[in-house]
N, C-alpha and C. Protein backbone atom coordinates (compact mmCIF):
# COMPACT_ATOMS: atom_id res chain seq x y z
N UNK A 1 -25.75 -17.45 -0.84
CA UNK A 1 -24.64 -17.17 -1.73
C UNK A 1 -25.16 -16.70 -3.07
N UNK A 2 -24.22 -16.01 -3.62
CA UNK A 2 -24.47 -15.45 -5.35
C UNK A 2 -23.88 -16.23 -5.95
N UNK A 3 -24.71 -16.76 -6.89
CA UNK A 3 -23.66 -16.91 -8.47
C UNK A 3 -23.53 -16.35 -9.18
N UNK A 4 -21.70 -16.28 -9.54
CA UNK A 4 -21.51 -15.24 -10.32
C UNK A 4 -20.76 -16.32 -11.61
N UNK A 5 -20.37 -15.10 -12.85
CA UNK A 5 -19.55 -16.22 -13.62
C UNK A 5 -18.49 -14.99 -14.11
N UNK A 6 -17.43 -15.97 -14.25
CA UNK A 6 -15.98 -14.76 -14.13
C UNK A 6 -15.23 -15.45 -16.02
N UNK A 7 -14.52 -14.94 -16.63
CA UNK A 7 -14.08 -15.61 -17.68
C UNK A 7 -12.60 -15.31 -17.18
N UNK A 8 -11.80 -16.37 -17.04
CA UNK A 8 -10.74 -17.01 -16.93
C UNK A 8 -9.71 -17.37 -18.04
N UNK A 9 -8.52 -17.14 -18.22
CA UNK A 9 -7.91 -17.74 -19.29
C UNK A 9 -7.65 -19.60 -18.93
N UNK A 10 -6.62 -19.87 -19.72
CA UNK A 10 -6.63 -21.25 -19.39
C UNK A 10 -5.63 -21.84 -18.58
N UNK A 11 -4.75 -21.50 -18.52
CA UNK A 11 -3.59 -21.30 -17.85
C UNK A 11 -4.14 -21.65 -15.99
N UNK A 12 -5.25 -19.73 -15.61
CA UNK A 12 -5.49 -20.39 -14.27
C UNK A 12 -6.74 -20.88 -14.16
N UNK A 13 -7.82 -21.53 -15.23
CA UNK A 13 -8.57 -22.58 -14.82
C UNK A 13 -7.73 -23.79 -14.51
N UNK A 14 -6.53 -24.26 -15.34
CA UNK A 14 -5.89 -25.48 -14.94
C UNK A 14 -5.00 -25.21 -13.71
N UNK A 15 -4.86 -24.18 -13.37
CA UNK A 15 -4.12 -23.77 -11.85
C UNK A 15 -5.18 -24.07 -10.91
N UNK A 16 -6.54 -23.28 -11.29
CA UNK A 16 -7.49 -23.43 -10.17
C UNK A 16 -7.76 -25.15 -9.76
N UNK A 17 -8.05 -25.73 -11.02
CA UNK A 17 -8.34 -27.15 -10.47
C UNK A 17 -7.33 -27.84 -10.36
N UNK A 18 -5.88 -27.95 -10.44
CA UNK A 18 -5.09 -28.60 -10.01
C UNK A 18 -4.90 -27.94 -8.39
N UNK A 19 -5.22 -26.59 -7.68
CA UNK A 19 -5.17 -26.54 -6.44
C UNK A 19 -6.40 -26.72 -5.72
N UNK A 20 -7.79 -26.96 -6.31
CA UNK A 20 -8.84 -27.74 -5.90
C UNK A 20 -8.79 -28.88 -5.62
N UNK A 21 -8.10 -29.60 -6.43
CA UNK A 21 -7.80 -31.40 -6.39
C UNK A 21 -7.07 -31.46 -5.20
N UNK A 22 -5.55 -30.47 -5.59
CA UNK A 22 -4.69 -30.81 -4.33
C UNK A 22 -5.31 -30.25 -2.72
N UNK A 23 -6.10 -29.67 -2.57
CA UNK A 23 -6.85 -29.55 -1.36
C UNK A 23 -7.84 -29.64 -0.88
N UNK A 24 -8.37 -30.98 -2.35
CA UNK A 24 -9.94 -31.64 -2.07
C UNK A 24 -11.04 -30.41 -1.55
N UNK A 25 -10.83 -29.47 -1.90
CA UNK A 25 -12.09 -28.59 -1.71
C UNK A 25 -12.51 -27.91 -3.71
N UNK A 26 -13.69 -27.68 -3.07
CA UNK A 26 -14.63 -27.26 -4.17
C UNK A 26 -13.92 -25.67 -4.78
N UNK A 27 -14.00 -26.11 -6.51
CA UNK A 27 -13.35 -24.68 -7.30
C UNK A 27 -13.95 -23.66 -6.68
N UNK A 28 -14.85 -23.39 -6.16
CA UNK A 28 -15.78 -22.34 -5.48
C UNK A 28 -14.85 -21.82 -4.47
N UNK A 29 -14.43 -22.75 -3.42
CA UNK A 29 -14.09 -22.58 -2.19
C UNK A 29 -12.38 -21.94 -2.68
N UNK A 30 -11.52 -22.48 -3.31
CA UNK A 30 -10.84 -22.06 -3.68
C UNK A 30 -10.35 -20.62 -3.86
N UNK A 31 -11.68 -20.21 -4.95
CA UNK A 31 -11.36 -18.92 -5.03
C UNK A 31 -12.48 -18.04 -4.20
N UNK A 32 -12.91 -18.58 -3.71
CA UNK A 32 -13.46 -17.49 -2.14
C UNK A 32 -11.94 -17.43 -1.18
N UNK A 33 -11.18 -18.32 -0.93
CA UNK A 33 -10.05 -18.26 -0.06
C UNK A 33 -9.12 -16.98 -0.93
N UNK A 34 -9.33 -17.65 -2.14
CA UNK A 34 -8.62 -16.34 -2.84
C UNK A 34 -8.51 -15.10 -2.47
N UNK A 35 -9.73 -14.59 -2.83
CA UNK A 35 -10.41 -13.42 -2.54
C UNK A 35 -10.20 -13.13 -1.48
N UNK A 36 -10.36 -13.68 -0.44
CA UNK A 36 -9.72 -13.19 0.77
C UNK A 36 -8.83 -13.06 1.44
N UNK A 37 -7.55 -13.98 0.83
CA UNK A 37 -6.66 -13.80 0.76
C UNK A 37 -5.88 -12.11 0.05
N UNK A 38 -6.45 -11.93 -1.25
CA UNK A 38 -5.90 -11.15 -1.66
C UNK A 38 -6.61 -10.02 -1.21
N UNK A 39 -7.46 -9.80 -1.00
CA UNK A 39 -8.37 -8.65 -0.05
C UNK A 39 -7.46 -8.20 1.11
N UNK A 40 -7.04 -9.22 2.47
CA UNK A 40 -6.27 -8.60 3.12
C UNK A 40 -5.16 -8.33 2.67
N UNK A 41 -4.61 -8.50 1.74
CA UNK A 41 -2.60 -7.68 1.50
C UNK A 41 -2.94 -6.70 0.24
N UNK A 42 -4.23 -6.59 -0.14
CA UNK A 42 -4.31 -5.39 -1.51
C UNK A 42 -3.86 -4.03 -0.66
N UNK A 43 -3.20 -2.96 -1.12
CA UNK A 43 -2.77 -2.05 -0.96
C UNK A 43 -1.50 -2.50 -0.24
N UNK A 44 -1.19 -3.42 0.31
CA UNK A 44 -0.01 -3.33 0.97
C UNK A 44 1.37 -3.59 0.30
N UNK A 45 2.18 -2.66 1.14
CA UNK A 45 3.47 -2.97 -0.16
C UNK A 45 3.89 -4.68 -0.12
N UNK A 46 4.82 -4.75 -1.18
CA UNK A 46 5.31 -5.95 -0.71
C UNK A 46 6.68 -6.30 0.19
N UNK A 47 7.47 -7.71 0.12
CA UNK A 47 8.77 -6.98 1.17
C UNK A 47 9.85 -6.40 0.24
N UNK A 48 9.98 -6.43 -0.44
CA UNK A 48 10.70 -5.59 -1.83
C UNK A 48 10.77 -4.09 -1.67
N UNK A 49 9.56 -3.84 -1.87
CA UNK A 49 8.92 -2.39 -2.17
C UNK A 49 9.41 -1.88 -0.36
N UNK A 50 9.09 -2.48 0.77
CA UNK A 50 9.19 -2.38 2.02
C UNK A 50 10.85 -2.07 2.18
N UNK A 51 11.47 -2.71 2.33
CA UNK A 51 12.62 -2.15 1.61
C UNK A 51 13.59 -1.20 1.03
N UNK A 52 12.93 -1.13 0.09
CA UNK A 52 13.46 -0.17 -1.02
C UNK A 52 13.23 0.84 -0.84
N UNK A 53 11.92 1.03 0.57
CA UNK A 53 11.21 2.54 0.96
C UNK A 53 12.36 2.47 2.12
N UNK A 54 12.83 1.76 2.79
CA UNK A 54 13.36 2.02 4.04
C UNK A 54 14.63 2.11 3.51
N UNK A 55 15.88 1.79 2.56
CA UNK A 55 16.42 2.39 2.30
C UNK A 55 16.71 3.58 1.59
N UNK A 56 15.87 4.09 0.82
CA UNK A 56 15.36 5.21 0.59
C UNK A 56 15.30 5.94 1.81
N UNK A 57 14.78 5.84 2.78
CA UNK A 57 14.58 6.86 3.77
C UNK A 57 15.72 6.80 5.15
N UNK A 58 16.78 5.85 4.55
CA UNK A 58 17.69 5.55 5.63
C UNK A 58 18.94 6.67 4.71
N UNK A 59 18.99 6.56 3.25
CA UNK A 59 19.43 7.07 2.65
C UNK A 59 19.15 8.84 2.66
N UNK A 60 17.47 9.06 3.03
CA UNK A 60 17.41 10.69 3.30
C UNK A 60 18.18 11.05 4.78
N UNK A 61 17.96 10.73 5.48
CA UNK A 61 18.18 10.47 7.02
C UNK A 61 19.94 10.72 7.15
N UNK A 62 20.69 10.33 6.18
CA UNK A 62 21.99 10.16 6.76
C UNK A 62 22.55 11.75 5.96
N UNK A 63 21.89 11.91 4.78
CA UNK A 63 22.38 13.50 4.49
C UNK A 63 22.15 14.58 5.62
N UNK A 64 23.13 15.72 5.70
CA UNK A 64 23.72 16.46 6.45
C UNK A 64 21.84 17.82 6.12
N UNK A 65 21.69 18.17 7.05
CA UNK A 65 20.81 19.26 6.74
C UNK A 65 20.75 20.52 6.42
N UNK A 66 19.75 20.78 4.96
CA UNK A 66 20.61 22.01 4.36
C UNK A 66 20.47 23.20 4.89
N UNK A 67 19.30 23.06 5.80
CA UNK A 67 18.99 24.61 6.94
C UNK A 67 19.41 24.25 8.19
N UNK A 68 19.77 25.72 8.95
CA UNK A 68 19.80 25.55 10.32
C UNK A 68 18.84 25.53 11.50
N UNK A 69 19.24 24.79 12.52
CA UNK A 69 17.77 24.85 13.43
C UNK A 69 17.09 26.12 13.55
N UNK A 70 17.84 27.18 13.56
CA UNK A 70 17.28 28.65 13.79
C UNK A 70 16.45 28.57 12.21
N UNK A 71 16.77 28.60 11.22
CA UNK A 71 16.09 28.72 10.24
C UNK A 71 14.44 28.05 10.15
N UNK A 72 14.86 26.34 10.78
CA UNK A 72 13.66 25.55 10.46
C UNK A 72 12.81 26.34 11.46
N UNK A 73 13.02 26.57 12.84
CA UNK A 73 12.47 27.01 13.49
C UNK A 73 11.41 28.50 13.49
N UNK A 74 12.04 29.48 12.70
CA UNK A 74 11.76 30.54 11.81
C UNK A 74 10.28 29.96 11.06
N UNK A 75 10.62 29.27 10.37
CA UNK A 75 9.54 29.03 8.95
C UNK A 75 8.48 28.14 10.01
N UNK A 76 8.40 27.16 11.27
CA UNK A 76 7.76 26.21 11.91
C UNK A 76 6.86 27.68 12.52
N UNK A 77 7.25 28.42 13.19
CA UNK A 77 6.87 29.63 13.83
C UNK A 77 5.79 30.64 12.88
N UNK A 78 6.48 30.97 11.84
CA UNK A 78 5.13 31.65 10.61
C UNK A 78 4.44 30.53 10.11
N UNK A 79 4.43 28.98 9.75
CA UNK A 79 3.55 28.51 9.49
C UNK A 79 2.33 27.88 10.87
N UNK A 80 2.52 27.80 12.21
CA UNK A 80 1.87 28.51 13.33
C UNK A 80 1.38 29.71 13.11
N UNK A 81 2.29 30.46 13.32
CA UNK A 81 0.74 32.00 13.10
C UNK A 81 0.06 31.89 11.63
N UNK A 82 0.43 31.41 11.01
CA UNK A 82 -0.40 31.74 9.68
C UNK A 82 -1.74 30.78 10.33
N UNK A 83 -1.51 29.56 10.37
CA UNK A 83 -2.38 28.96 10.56
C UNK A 83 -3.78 29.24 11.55
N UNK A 84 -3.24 29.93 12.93
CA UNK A 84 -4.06 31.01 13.87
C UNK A 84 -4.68 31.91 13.21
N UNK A 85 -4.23 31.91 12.48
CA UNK A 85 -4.90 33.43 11.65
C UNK A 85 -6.05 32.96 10.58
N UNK A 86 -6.41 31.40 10.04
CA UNK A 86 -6.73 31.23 9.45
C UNK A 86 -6.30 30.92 7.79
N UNK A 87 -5.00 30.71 7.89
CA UNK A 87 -4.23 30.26 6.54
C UNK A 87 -4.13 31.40 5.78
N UNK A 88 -3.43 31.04 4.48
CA UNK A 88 -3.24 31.87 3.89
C UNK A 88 -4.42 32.60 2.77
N UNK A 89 -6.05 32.25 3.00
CA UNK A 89 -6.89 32.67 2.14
C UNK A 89 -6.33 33.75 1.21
N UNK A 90 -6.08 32.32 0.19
CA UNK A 90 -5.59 33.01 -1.32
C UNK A 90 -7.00 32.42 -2.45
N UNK A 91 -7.03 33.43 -3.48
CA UNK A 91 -8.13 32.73 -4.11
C UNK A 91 -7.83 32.26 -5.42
């Protein structure tokens, strides 16, 4: 193991050792659980944000569409050949 030393306000040193006490394990161990704890859910939304994206996208979903299938189909078709062709090499 490494020792490291972290500066803490006071607030969660007295958080850390009141949840050290309450789970009889070592301040160390504590915030190693931490850390790994927060390691697996970093980047992930929360259920809020989870949510708020799915109504958001329940909300795109129910508007009427402003092109017609012939249209989308049109533009799906030239961005296929463009792409065969090697894109649009613009410089």
């Amino acid at each position: 193991m490494v020792k490291a030393t972290f500066t803490l306000d006071d607030d969660t040193v007295l958080t850390l050792r009141k949840t050290a006490q309450r789970l009889d394990k070592p301040q160390s161990a504590v915030v190693r659980d931490a850390i790994h704890e927060y390691a697996a859910h970093a980047g992930r939304l929360s259920e809020d944000e989870r949510r708020q994206m799915l109504r958001a996208i329940d909300a795109f979903l129910s508007q009427p569409p402003d092109r017609t299938r012939a249209a989308v189909a049109k533009e799906l078709r030239e961005v296929r050949l463009t792409r065969r062709r090697g894109g649009r090499r613009t410089t």
